[in-house]
Protein backbone atom coordinates (compact mmCIF):
# COMPACT_ATOMS: atom_id res chain seq x y z
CA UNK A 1 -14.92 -7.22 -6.20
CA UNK A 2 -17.91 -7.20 -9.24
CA UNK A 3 -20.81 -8.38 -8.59
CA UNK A 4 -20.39 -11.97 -10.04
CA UNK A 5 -24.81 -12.39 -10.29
CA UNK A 6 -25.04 -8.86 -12.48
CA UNK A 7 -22.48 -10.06 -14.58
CA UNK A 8 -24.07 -13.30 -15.54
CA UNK A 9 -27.11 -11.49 -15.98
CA UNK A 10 -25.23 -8.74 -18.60
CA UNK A 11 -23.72 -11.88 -20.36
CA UNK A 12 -27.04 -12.95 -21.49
CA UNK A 13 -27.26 -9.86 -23.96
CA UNK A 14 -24.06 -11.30 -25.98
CA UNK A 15 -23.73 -14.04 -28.07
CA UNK A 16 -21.01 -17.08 -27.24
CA UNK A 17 -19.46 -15.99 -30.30
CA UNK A 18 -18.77 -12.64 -28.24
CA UNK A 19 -18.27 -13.53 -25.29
CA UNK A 20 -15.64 -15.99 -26.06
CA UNK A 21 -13.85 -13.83 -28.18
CA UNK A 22 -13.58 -10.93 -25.51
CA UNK A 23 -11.86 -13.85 -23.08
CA UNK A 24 -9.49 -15.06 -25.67
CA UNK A 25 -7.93 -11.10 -26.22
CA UNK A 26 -8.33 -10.76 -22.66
CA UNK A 27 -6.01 -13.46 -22.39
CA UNK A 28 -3.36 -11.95 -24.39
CA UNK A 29 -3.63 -8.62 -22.09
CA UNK A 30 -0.52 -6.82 -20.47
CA UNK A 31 -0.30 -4.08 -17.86
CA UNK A 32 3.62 -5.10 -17.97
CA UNK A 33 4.31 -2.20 -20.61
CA UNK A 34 2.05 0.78 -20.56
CA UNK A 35 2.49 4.03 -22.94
CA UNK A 36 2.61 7.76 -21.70
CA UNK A 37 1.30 10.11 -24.63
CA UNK A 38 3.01 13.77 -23.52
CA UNK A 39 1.02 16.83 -24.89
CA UNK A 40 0.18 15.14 -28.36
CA UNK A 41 -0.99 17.90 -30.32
CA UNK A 42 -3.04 15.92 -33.19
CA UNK A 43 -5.77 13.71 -32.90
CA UNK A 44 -4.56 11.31 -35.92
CA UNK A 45 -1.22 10.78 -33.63
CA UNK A 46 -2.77 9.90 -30.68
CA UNK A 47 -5.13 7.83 -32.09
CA UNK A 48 -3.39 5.88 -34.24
CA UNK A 49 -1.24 4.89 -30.59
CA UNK A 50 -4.58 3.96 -28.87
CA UNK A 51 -5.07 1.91 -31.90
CA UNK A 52 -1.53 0.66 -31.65
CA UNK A 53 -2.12 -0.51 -27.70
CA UNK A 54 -5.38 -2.45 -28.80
CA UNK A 55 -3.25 -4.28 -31.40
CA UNK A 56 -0.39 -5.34 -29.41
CA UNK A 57 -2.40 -6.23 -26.15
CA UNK A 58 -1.16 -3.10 -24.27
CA UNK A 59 -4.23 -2.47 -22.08
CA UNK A 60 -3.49 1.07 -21.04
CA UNK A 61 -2.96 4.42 -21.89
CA UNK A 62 -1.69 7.78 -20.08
CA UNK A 63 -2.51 11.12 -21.65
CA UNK A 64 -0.67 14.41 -20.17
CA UNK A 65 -2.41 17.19 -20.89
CA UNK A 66 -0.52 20.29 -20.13
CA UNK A 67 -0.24 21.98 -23.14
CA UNK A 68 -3.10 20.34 -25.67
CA UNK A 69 -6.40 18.47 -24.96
CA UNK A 70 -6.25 14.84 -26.12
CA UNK A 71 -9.08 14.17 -28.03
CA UNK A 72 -9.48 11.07 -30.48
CA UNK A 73 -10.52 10.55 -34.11
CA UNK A 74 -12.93 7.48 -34.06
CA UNK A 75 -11.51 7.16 -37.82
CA UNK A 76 -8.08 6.47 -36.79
CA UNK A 77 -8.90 4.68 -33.66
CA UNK A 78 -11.20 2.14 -35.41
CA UNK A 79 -13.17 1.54 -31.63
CA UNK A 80 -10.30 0.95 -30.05
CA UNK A 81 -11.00 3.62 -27.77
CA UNK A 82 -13.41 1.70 -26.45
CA UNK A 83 -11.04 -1.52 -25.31
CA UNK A 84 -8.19 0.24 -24.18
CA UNK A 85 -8.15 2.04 -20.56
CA UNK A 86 -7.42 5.43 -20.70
CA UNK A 87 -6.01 7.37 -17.55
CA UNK A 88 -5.78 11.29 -18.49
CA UNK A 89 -3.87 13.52 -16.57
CA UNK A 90 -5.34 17.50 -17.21
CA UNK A 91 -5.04 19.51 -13.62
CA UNK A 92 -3.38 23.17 -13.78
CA UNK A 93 -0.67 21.41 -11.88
CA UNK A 94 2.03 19.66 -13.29
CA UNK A 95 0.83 17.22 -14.97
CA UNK A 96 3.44 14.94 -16.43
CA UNK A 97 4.61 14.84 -12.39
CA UNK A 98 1.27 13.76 -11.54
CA UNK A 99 1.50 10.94 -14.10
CA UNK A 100 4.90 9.51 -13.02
CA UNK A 101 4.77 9.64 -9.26
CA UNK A 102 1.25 7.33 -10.28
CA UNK A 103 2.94 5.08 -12.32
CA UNK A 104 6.20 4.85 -9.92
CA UNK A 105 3.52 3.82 -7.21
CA UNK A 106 2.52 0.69 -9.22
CA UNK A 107 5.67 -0.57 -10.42
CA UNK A 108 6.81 0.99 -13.20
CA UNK A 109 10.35 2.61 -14.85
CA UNK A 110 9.82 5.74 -16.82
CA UNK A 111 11.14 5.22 -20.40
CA UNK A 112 11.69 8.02 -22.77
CA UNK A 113 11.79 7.98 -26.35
CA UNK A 114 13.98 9.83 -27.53
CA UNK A 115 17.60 9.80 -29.93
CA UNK A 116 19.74 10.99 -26.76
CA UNK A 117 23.21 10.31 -26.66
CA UNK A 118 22.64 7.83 -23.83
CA UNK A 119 19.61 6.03 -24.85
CA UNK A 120 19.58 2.16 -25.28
CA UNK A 121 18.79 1.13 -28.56
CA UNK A 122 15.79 -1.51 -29.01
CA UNK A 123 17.10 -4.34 -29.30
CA UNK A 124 18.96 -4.12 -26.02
CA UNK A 125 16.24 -3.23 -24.06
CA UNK A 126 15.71 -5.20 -20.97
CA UNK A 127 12.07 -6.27 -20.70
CA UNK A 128 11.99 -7.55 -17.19
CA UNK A 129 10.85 -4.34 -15.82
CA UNK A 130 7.45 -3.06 -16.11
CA UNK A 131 7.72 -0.05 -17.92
CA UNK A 132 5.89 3.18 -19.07
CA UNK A 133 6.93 4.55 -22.40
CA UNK A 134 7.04 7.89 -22.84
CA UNK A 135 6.31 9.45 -26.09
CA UNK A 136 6.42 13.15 -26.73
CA UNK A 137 4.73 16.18 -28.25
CA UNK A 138 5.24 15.93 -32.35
CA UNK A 139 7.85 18.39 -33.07
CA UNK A 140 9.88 18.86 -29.79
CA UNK A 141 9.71 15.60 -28.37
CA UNK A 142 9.23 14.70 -24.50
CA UNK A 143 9.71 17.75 -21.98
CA UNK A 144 12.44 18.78 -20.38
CA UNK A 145 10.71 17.88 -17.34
CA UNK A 146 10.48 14.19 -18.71
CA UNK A 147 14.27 14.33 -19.69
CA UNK A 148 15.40 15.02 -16.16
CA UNK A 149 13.02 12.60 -14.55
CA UNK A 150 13.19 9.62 -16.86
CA UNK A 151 14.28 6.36 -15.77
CA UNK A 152 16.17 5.39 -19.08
CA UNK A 153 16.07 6.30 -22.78
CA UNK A 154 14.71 4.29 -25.64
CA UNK A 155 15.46 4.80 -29.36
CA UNK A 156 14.70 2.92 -32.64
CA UNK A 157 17.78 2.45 -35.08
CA UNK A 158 17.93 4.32 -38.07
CA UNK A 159 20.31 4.69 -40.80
CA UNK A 160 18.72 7.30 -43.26
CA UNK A 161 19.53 11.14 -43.38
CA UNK A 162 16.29 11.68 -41.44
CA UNK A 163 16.39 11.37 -37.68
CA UNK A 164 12.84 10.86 -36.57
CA UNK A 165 9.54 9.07 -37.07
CA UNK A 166 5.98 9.88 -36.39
CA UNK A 167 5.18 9.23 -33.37
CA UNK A 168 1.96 6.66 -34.52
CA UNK A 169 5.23 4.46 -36.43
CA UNK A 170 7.37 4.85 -33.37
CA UNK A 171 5.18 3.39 -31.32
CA UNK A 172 4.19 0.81 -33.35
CA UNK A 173 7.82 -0.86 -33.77
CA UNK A 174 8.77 -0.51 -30.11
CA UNK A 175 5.02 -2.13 -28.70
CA UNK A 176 5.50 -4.63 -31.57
CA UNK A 177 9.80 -5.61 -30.59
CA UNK A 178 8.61 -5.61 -26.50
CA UNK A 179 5.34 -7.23 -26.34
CA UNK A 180 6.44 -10.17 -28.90
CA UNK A 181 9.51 -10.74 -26.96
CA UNK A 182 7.30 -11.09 -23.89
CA UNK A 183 5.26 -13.33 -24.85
CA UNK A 184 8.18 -15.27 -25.69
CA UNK A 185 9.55 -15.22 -22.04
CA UNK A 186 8.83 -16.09 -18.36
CA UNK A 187 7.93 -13.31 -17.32
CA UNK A 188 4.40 -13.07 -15.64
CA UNK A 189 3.12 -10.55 -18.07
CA UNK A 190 -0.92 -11.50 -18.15
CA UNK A 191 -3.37 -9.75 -16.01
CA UNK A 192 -4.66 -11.27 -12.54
CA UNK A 193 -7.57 -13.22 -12.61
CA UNK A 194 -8.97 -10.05 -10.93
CA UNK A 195 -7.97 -7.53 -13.46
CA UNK A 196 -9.60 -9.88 -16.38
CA UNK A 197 -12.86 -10.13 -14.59
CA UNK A 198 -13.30 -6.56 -14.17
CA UNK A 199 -12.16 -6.15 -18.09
CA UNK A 200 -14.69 -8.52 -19.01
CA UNK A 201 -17.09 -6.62 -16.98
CA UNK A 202 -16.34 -3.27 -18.81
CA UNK A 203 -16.36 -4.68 -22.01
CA UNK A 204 -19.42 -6.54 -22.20
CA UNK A 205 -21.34 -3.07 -20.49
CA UNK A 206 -19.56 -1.63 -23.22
CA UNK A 207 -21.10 -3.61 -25.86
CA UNK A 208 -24.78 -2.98 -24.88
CA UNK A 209 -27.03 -0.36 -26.13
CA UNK A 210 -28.63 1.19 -22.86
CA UNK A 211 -26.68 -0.72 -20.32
CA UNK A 212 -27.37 1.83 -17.76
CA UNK A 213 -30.91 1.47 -17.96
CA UNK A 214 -30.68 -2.42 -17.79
CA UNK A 215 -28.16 -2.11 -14.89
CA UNK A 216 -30.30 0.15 -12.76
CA UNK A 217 -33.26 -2.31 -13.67
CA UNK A 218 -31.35 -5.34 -12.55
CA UNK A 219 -30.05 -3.82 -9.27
CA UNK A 220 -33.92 -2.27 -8.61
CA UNK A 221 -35.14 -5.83 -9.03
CA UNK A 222 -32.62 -7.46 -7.11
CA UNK A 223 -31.61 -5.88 -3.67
């Protein structure tokens, strides 16, 4: 639960303009689809998804980190990095593991992309589930790991004599087919009324210079 009087109190530091523009994309938020970023090797690629996610009302983000850091380019991502939720996944252990079993606990079917023989194409894709997409490293794809463990496969259709697309594009036509299709259905894909409070909440401290300072001010002054 937030504390409902500190957030009408961090409200006053934004316009209306603001504030009623960080409901209205709030409204159009989905934890229905979620992406999985596998050892993404440059900053441009994952960026460019985290940009991609803001775009398309995808509200979070899974980075495994076993093999390279995830860092982002605040060129590519435009501030997007600051709207989107970002879960990172970075132990010695086995990280892409780690990341599954978590989203398997809340719901979701793992979804690799990938042009295997057995993958459903995107325009068959069933978007009742919730699902994670998995997208993986540049030049060798998802792991082997993520091959064996994978729910399903996803590919795009292509027709030319080459057989892949950057990963940024990839993810772009598949969040773009799946979350305009389910907005066109009956599914329940928006957030609770929870979830969108506590978005709100994180955005608006996001949006104001110092907010630590005026948070430990307003709790000082008010216990």
């Amino acid at each position: 639960m937030i504390d409902k009087k500190l957030l009408i109190y961090l409200e006053s530091y934004l316009t209306d303009k603001r504030k009623a523009l960080f409901k209205k994309v709030i409204s159009e938020r989905t934890q229905h689809f979620t992406v999985v970023l596998e050892d993404i090797s440059q900053p441009h690629n994952a960026s460019a998804v985290l940009r991609t996610c803001d775009i398309f009302g995808v509200q979070e983000l899974h980075t495994v980190e076993n093999k390279y850091i995830n860092r982002v380019s605040k060129y590519v991502a435009k501030g997007s990095q600051k709207w989107i939720t970002t879960k990172r996944y970075k132990s010695d252990g086995n990280n892409t593991k780690v990341c599954f079993d978590n989203l398997r606990n809340q719901g979701y079917q793992i979804i690799a992309t990938s042009p295997h023989d057995n993958s459903c194409f995107l325009q068959d894709f069933d978007i009742s589930k919730k699902t994670a997409f998995v997208f993986g490293e540049e030049t060798e794809g998802v792991s082997d790991f993520t091959k064996e463990n994978a729910d399903g496969f996803l590919k795009i259709p292509m027709v030319g004599f080459t057989e892949s697309l950057n990963i940024s594009v990839a993810a772009a036509i598949i969040l773009q087919d799946v979350t305009t299709k389910l907005r066109n259905s009956n599914l329940d894909w928006q957030l609770s009324e929870e979830e969108k409070e506590i978005l709100y909440l994180n955005w608006i401290k996001e949006s104001i210079k110092n907010v630590d300072k005026i948070e430990e001010n307003y709790l000082n002054n008010n216990v």
